[in-house]
PDB file of N, CA and C in Angstrom:
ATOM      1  N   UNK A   1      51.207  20.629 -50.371  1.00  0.00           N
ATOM      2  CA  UNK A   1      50.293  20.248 -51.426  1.00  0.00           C
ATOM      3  C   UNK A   1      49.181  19.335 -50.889  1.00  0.00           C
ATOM      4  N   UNK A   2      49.677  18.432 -50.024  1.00  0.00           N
ATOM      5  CA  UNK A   2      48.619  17.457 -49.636  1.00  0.00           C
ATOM      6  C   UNK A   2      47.919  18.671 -48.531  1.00  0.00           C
ATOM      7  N   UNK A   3      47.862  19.179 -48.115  1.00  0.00           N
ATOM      8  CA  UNK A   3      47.135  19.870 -46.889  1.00  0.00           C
ATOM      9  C   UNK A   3      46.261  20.698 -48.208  1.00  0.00           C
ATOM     10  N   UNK A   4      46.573  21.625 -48.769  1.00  0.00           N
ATOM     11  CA  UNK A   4      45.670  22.145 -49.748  1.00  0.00           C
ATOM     12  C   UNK A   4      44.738  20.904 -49.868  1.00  0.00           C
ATOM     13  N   UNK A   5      45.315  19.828 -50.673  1.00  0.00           N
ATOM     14  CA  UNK A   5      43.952  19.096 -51.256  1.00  0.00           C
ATOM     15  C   UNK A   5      42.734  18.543 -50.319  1.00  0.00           C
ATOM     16  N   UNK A   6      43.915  18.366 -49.155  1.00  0.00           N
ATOM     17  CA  UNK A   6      43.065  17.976 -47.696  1.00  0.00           C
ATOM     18  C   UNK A   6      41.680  19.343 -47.488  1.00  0.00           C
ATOM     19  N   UNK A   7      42.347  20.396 -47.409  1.00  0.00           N
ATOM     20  CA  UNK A   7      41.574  21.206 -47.097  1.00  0.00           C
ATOM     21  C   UNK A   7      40.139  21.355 -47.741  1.00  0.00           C
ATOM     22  N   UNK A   8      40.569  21.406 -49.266  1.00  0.00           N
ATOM     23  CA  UNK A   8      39.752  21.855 -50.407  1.00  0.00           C
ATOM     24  C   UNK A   8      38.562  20.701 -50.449  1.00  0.00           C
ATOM     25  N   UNK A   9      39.008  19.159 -49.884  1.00  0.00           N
ATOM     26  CA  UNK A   9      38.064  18.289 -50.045  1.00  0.00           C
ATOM     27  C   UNK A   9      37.288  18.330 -49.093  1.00  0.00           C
ATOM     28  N   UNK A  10      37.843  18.709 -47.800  1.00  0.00           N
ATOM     29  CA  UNK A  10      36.793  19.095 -46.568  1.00  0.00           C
ATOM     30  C   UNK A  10      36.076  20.113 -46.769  1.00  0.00           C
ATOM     31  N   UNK A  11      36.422  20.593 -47.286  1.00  0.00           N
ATOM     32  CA  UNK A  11      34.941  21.882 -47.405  1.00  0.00           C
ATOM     33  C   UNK A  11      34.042  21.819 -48.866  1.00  0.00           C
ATOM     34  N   UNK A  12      34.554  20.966 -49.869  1.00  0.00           N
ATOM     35  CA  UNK A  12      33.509  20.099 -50.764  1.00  0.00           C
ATOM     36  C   UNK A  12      32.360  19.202 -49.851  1.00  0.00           C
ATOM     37  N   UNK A  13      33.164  18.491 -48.928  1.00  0.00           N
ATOM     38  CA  UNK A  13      32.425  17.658 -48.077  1.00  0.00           C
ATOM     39  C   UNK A  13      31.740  18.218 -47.598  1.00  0.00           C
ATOM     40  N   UNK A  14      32.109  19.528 -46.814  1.00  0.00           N
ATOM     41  CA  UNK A  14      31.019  20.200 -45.622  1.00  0.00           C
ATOM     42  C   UNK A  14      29.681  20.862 -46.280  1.00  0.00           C
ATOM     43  N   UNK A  15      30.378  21.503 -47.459  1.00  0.00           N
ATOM     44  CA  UNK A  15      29.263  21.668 -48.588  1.00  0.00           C
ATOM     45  C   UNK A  15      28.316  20.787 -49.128  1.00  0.00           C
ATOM     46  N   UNK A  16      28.803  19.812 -49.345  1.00  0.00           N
ATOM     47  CA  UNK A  16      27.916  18.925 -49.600  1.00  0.00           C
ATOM     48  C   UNK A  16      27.125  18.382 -48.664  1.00  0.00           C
ATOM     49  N   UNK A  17      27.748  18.034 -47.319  1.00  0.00           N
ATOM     50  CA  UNK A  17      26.790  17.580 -46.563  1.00  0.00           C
ATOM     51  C   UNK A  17      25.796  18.476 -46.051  1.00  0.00           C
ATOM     52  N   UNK A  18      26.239  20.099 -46.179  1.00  0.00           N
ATOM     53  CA  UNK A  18      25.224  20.906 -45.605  1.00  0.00           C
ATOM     54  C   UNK A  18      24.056  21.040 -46.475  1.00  0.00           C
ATOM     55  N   UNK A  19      24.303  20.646 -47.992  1.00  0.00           N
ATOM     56  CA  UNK A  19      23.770  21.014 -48.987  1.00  0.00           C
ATOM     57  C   UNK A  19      21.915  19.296 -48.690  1.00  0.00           C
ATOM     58  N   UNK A  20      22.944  18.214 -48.431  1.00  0.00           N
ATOM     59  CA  UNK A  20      21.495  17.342 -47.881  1.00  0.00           C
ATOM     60  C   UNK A  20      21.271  17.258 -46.876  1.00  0.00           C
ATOM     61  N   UNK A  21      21.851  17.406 -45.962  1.00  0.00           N
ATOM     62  CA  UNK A  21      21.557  17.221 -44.340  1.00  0.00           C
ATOM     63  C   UNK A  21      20.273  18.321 -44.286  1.00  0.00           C
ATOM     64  N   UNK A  22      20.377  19.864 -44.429  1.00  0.00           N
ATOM     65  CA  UNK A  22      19.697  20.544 -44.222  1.00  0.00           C
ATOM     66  C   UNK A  22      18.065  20.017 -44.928  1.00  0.00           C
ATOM     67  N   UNK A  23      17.683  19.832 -46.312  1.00  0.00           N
ATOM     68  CA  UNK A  23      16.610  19.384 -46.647  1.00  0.00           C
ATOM     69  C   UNK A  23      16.133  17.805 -46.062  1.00  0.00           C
ATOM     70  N   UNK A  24      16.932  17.562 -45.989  1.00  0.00           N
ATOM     71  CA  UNK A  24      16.477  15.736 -45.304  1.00  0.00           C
ATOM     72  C   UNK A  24      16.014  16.340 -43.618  1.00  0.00           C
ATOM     73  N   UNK A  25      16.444  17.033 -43.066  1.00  0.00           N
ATOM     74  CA  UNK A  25      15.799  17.638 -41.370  1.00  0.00           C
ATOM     75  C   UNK A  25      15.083  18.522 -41.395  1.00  0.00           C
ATOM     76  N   UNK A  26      14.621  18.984 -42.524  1.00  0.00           N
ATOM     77  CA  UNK A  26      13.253  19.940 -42.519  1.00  0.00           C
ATOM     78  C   UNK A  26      12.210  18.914 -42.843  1.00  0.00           C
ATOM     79  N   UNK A  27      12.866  18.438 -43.474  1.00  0.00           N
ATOM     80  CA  UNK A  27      11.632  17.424 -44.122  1.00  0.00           C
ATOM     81  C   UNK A  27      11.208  16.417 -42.447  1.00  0.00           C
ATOM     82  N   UNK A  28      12.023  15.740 -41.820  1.00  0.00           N
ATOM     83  CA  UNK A  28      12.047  15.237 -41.156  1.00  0.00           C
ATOM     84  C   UNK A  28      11.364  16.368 -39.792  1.00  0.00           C
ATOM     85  N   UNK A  29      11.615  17.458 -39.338  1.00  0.00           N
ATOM     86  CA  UNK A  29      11.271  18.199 -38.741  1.00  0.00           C
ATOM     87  C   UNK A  29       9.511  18.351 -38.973  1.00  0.00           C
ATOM     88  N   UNK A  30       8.992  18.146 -40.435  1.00  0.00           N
ATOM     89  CA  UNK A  30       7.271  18.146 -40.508  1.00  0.00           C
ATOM     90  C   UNK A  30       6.812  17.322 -39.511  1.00  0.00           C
ATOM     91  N   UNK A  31       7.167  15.782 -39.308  1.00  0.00           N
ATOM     92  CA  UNK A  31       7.380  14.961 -38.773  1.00  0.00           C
ATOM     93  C   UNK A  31       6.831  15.230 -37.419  1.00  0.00           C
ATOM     94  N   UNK A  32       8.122  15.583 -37.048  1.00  0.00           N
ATOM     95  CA  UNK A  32       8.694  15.491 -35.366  1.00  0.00           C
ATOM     96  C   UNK A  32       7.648  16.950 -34.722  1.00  0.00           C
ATOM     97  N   UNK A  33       7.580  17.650 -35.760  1.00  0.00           N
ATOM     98  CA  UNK A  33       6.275  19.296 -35.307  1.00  0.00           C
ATOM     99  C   UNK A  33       5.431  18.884 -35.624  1.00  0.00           C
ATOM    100  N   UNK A  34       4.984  18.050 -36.171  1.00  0.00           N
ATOM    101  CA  UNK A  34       3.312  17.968 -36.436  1.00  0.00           C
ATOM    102  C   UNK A  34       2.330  18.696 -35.624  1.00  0.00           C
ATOM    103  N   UNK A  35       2.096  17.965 -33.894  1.00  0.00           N
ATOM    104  CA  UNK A  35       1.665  19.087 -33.560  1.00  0.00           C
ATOM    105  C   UNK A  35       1.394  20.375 -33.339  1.00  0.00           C
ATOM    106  N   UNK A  36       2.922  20.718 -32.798  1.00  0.00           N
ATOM    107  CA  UNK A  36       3.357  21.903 -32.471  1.00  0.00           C
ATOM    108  C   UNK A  36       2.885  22.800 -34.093  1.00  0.00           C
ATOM    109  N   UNK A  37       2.847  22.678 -34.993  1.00  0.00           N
ATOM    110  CA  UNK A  37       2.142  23.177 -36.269  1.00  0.00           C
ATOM    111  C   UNK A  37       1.054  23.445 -36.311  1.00  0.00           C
ATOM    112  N   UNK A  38       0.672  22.393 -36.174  1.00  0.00           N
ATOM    113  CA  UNK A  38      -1.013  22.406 -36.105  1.00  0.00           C
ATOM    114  C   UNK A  38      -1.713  23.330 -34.883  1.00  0.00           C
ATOM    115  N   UNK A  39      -0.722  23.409 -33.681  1.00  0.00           N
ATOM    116  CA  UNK A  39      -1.121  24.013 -32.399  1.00  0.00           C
ATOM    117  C   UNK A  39      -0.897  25.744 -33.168  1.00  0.00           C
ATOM    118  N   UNK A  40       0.183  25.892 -33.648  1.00  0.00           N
ATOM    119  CA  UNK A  40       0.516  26.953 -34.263  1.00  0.00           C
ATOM    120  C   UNK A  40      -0.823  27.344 -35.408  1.00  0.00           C
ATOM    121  N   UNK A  41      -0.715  27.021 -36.341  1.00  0.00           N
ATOM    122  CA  UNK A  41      -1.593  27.217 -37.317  1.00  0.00           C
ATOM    123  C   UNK A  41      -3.129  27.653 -36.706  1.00  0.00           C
ATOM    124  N   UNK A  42      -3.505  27.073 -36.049  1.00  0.00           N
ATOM    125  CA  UNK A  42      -4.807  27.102 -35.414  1.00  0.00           C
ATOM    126  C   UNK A  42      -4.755  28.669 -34.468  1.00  0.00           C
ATOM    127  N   UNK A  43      -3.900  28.533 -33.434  1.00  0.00           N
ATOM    128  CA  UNK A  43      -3.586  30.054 -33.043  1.00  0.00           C
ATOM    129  C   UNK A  43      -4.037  31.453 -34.353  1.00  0.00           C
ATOM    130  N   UNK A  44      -2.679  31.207 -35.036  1.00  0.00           N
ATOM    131  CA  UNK A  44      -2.884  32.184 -36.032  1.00  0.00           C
ATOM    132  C   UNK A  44      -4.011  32.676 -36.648  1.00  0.00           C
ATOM    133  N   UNK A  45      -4.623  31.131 -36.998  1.00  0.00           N
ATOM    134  CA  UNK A  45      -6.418  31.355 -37.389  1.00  0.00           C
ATOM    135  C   UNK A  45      -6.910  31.935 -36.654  1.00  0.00           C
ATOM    136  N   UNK A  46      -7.554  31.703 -35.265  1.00  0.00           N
ATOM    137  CA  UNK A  46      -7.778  32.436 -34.059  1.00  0.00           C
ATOM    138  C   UNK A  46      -7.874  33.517 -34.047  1.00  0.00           C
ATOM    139  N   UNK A  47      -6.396  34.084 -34.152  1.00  0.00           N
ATOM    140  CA  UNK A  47      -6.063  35.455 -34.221  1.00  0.00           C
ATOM    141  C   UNK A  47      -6.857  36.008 -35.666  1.00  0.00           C
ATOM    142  N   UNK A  48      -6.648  35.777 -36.376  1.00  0.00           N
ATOM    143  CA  UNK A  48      -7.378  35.931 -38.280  1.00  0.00           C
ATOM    144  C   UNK A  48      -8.325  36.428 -37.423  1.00  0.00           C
ATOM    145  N   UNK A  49      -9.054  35.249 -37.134  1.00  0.00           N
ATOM    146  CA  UNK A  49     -10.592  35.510 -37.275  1.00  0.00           C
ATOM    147  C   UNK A  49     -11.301  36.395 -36.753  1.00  0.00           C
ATOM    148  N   UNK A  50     -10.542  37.048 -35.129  1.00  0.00           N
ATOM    149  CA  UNK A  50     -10.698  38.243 -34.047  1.00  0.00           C
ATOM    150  C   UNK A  50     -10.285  39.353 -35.214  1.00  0.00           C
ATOM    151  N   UNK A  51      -9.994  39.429 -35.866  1.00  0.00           N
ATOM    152  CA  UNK A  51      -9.392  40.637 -36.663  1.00  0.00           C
ATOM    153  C   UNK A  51     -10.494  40.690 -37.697  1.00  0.00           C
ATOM    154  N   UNK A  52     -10.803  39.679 -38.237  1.00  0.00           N
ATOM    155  CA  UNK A  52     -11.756  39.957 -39.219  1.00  0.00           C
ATOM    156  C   UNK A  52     -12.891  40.088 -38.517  1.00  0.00           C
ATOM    157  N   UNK A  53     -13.444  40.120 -37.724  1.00  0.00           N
ATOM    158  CA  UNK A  53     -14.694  39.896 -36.868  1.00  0.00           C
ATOM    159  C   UNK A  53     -14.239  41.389 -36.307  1.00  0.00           C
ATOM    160  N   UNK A  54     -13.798  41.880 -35.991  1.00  0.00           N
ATOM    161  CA  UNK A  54     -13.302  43.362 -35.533  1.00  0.00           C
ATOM    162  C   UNK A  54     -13.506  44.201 -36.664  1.00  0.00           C
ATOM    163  N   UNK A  55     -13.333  44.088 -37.829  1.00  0.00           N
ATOM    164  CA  UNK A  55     -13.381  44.566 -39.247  1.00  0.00           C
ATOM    165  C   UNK A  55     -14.666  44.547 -39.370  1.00  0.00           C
ATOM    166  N   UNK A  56     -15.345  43.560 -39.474  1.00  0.00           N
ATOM    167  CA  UNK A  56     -16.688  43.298 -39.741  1.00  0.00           C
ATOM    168  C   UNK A  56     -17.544  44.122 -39.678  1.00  0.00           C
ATOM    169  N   UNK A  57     -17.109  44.276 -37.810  1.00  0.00           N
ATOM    170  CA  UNK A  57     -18.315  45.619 -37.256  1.00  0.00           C
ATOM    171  C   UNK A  57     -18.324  46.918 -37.149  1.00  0.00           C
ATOM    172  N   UNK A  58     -16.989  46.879 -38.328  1.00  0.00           N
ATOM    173  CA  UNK A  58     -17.024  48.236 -38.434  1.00  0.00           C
ATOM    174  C   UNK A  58     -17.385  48.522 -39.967  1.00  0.00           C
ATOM    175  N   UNK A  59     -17.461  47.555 -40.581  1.00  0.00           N
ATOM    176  CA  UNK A  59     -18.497  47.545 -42.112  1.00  0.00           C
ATOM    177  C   UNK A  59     -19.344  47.579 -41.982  1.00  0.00           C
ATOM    178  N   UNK A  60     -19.825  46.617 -41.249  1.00  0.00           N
ATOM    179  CA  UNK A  60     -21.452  46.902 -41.015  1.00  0.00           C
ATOM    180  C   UNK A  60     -22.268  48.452 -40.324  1.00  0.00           C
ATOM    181  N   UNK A  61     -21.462  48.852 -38.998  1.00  0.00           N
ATOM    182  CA  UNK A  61     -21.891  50.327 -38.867  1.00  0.00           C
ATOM    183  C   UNK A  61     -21.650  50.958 -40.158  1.00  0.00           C
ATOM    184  N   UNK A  62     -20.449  51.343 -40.655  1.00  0.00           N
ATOM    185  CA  UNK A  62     -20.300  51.707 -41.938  1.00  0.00           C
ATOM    186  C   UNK A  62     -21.633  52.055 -43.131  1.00  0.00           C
ATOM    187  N   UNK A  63     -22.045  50.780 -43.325  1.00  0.00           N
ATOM    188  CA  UNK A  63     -23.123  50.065 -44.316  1.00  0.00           C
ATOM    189  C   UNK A  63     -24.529  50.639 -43.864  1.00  0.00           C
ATOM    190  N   UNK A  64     -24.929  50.681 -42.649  1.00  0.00           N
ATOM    191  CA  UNK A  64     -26.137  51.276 -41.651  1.00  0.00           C
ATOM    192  C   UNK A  64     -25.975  52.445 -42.169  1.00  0.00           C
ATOM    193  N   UNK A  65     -24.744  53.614 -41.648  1.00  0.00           N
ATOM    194  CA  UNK A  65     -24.519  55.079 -42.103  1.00  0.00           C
ATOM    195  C   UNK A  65     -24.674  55.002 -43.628  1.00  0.00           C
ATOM    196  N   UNK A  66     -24.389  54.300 -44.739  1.00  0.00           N
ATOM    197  CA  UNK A  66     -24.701  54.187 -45.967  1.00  0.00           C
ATOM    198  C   UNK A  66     -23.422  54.992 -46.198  1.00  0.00           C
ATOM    199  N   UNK A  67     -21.835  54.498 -45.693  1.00  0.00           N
ATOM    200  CA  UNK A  67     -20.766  54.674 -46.081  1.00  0.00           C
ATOM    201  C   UNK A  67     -20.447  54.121 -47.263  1.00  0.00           C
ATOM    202  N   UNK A  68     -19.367  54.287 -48.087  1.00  0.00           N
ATOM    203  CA  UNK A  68     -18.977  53.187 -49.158  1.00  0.00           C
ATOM    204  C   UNK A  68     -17.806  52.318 -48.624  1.00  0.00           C
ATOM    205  N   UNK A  69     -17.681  50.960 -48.517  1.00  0.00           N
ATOM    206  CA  UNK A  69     -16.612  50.409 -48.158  1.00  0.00           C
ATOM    207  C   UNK A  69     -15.981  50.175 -49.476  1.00  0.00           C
ATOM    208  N   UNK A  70     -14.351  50.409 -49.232  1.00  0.00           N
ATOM    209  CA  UNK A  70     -13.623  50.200 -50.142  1.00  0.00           C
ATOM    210  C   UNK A  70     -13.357  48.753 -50.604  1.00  0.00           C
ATOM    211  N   UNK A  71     -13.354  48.107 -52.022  1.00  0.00           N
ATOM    212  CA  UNK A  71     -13.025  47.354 -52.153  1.00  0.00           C
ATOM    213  C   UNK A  71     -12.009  46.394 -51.626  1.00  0.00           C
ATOM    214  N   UNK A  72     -10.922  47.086 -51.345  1.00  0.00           N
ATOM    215  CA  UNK A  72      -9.552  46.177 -51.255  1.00  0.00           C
ATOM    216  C   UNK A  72     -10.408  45.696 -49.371  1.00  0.00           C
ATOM    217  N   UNK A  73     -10.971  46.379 -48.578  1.00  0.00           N
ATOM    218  CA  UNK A  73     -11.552  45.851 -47.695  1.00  0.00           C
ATOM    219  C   UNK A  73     -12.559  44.930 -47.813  1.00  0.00           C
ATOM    220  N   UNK A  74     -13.545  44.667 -48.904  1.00  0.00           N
ATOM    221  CA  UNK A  74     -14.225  43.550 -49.061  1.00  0.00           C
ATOM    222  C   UNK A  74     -13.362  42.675 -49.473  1.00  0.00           C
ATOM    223  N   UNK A  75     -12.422  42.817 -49.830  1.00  0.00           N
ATOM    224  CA  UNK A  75     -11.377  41.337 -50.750  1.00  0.00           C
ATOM    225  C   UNK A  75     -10.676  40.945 -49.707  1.00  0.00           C
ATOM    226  N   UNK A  76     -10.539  41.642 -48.917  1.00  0.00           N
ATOM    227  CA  UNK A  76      -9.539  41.538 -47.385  1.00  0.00           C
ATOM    228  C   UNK A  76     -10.219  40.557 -46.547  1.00  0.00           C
ATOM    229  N   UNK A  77     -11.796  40.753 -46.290  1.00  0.00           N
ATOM    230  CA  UNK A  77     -12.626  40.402 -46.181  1.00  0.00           C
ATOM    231  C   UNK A  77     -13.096  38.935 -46.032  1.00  0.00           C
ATOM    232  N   UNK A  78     -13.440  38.903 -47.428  1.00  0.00           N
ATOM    233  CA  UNK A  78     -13.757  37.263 -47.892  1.00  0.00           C
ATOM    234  C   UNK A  78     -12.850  36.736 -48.210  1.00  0.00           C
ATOM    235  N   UNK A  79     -11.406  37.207 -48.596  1.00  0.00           N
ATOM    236  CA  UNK A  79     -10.110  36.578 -48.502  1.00  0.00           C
ATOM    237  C   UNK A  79     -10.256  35.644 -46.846  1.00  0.00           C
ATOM    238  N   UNK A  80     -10.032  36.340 -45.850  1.00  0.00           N
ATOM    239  CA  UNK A  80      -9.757  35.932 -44.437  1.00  0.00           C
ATOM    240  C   UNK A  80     -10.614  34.960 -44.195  1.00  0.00           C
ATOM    241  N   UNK A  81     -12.091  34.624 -44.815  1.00  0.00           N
ATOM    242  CA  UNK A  81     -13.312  33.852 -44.725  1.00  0.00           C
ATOM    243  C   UNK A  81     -13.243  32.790 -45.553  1.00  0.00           C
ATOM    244  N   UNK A  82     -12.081  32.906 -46.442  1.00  0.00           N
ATOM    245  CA  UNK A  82     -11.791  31.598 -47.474  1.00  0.00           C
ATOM    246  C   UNK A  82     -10.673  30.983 -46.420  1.00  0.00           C
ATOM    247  N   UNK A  83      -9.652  31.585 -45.764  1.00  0.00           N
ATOM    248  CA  UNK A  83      -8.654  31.040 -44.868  1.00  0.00           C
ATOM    249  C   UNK A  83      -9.678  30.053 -43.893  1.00  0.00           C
ATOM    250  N   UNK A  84      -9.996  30.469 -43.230  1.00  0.00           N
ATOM    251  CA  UNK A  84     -10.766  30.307 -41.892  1.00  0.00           C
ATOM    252  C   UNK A  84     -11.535  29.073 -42.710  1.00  0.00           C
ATOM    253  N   UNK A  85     -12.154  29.562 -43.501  1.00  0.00           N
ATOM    254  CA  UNK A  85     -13.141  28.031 -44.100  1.00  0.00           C
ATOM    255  C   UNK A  85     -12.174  26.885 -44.772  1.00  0.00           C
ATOM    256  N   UNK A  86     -10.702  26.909 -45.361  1.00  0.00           N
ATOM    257  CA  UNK A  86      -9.836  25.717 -45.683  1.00  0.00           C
ATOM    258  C   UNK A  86      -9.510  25.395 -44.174  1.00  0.00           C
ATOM    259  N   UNK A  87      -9.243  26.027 -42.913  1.00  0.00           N
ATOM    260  CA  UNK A  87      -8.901  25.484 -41.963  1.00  0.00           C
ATOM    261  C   UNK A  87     -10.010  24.818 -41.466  1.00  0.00           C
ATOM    262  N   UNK A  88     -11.320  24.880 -41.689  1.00  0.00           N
ATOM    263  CA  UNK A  88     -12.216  24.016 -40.913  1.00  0.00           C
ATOM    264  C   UNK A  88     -12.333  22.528 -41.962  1.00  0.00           C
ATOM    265  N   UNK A  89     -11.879  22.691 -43.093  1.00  0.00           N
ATOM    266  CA  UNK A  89     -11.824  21.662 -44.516  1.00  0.00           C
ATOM    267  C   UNK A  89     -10.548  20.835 -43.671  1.00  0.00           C
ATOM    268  N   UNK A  90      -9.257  21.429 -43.529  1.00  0.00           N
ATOM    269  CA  UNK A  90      -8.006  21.024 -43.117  1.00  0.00           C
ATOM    270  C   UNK A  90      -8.334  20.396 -41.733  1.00  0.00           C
ATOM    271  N   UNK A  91      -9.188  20.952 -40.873  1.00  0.00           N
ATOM    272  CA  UNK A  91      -9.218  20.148 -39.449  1.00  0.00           C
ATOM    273  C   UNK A  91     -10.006  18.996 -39.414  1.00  0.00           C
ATOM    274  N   UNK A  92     -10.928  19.204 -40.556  1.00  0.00           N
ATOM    275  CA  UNK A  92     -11.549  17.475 -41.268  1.00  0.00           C
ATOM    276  C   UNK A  92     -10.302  16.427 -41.651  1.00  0.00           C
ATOM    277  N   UNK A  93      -9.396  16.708 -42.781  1.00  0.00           N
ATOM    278  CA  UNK A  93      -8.904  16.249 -43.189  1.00  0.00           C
ATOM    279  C   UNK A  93      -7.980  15.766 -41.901  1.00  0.00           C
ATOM    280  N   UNK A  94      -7.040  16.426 -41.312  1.00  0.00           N
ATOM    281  CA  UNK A  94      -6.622  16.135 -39.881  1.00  0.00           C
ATOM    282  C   UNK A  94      -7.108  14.468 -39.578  1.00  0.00           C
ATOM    283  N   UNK A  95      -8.306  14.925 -39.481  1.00  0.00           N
ATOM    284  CA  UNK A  95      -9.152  13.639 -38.777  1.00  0.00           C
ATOM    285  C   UNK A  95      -9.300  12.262 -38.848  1.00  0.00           C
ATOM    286  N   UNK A  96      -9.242  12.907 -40.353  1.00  0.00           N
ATOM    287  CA  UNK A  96      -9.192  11.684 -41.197  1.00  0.00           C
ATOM    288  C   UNK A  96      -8.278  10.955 -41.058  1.00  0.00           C
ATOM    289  N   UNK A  97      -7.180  11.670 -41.284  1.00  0.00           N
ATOM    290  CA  UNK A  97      -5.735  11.269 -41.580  1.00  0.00           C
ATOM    291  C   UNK A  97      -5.370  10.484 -40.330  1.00  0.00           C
ATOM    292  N   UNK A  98      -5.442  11.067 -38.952  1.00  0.00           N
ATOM    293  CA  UNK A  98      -5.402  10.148 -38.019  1.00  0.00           C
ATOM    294  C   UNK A  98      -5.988   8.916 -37.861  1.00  0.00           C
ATOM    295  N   UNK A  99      -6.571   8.103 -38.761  1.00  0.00           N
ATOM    296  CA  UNK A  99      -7.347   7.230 -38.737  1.00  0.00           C
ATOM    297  C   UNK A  99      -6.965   6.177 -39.504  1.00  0.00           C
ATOM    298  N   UNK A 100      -6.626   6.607 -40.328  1.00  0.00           N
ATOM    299  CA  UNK A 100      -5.551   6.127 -41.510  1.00  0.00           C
ATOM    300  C   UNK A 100      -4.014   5.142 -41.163  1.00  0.00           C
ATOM    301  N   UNK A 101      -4.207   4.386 -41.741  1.00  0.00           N
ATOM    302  CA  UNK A 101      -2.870   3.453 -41.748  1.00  0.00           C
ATOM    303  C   UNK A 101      -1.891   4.325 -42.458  1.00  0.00           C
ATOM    304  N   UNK A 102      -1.985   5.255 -43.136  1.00  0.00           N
ATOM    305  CA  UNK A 102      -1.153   5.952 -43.820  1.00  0.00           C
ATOM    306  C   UNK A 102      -0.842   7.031 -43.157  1.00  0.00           C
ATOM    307  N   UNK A 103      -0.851   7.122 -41.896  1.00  0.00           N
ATOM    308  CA  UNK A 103      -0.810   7.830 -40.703  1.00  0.00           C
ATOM    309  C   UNK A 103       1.086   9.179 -41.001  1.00  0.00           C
ATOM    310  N   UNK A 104       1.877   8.550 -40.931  1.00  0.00           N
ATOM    311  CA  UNK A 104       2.800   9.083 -41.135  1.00  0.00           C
ATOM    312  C   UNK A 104       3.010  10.254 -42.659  1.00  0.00           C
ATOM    313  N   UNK A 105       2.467   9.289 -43.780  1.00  0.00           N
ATOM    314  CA  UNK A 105       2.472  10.177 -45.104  1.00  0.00           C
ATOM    315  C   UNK A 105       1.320  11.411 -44.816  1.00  0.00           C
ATOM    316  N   UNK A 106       0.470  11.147 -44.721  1.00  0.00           N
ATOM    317  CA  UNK A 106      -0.856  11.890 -44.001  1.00  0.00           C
ATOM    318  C   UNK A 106      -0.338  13.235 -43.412  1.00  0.00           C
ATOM    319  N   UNK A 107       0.325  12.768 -41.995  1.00  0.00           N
ATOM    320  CA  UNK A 107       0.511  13.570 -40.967  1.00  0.00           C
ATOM    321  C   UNK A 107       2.133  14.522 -41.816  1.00  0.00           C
ATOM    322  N   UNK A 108       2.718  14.283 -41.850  1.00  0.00           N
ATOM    323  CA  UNK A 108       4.004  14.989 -43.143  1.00  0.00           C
ATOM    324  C   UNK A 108       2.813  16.024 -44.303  1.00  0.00           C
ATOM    325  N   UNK A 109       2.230  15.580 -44.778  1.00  0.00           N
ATOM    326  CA  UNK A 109       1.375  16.535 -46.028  1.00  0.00           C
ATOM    327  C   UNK A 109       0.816  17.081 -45.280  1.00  0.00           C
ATOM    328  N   UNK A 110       0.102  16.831 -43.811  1.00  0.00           N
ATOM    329  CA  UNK A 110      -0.550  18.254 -43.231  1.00  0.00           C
ATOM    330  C   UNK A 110       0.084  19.151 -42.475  1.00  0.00           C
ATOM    331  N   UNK A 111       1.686  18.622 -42.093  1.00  0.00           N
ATOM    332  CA  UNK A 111       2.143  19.431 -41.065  1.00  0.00           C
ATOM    333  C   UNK A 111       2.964  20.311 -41.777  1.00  0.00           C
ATOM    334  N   UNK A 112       3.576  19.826 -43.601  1.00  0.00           N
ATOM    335  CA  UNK A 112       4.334  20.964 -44.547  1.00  0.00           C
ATOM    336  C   UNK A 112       3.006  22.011 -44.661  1.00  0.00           C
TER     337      UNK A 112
END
């Protein structure tokens, strides 16, 4: 009987602790990646932007021939050009934030 209850409370426990441990080290993980995020994020943009810039010139020949481009490609479009333009907003803010005594809260809200 005691080994049952033994058991049953250890794996309440393990549950439970997996249940905060895990959100308290992600959270903590924004932290500790900050860069490595930001190094990331910026890549990805990078990449965006070679793709949309590859797209581009083929709308524009397109547009010359007096093709019709499909919508969901203009939304594709200026979608990717709204990304690219919050990341140049976000690499301000970055800046800022490093400057800031509030350095830690800052750096956590830009690296989630």
């Amino acid at each position: 009987m005691v080994e049952i209850c033994i058991s049953v409370v250890g794996e309440v426990a393990a549950k439970v602790t997996g249940c905060l441990l895990d959100p308290i080290t992600r959270q903590f993980g924004y932290l500790f990646n900050y860069r490595r995020n930001i190094t990331d994020l910026n890549q990805q943009i990078q990449i965006l932007h070679l793709e949309k810039e590859r797209l581009q010139i083929d709308v524009d020949g397109a547009n010359r021939q007096g093709d019709v481009i499909y919508p969901d490609v203009q939304a594709w479009l200026a979608y990717a050009e709204g990304i690219i333009q919050n990341r140049d907003d976000f690499i301000e803010d970055e800046k800022k934030a490093s400057k800031s005594c509030f350095y830690f809260k800052s750096r956590y809200r830009l690296s989630k």
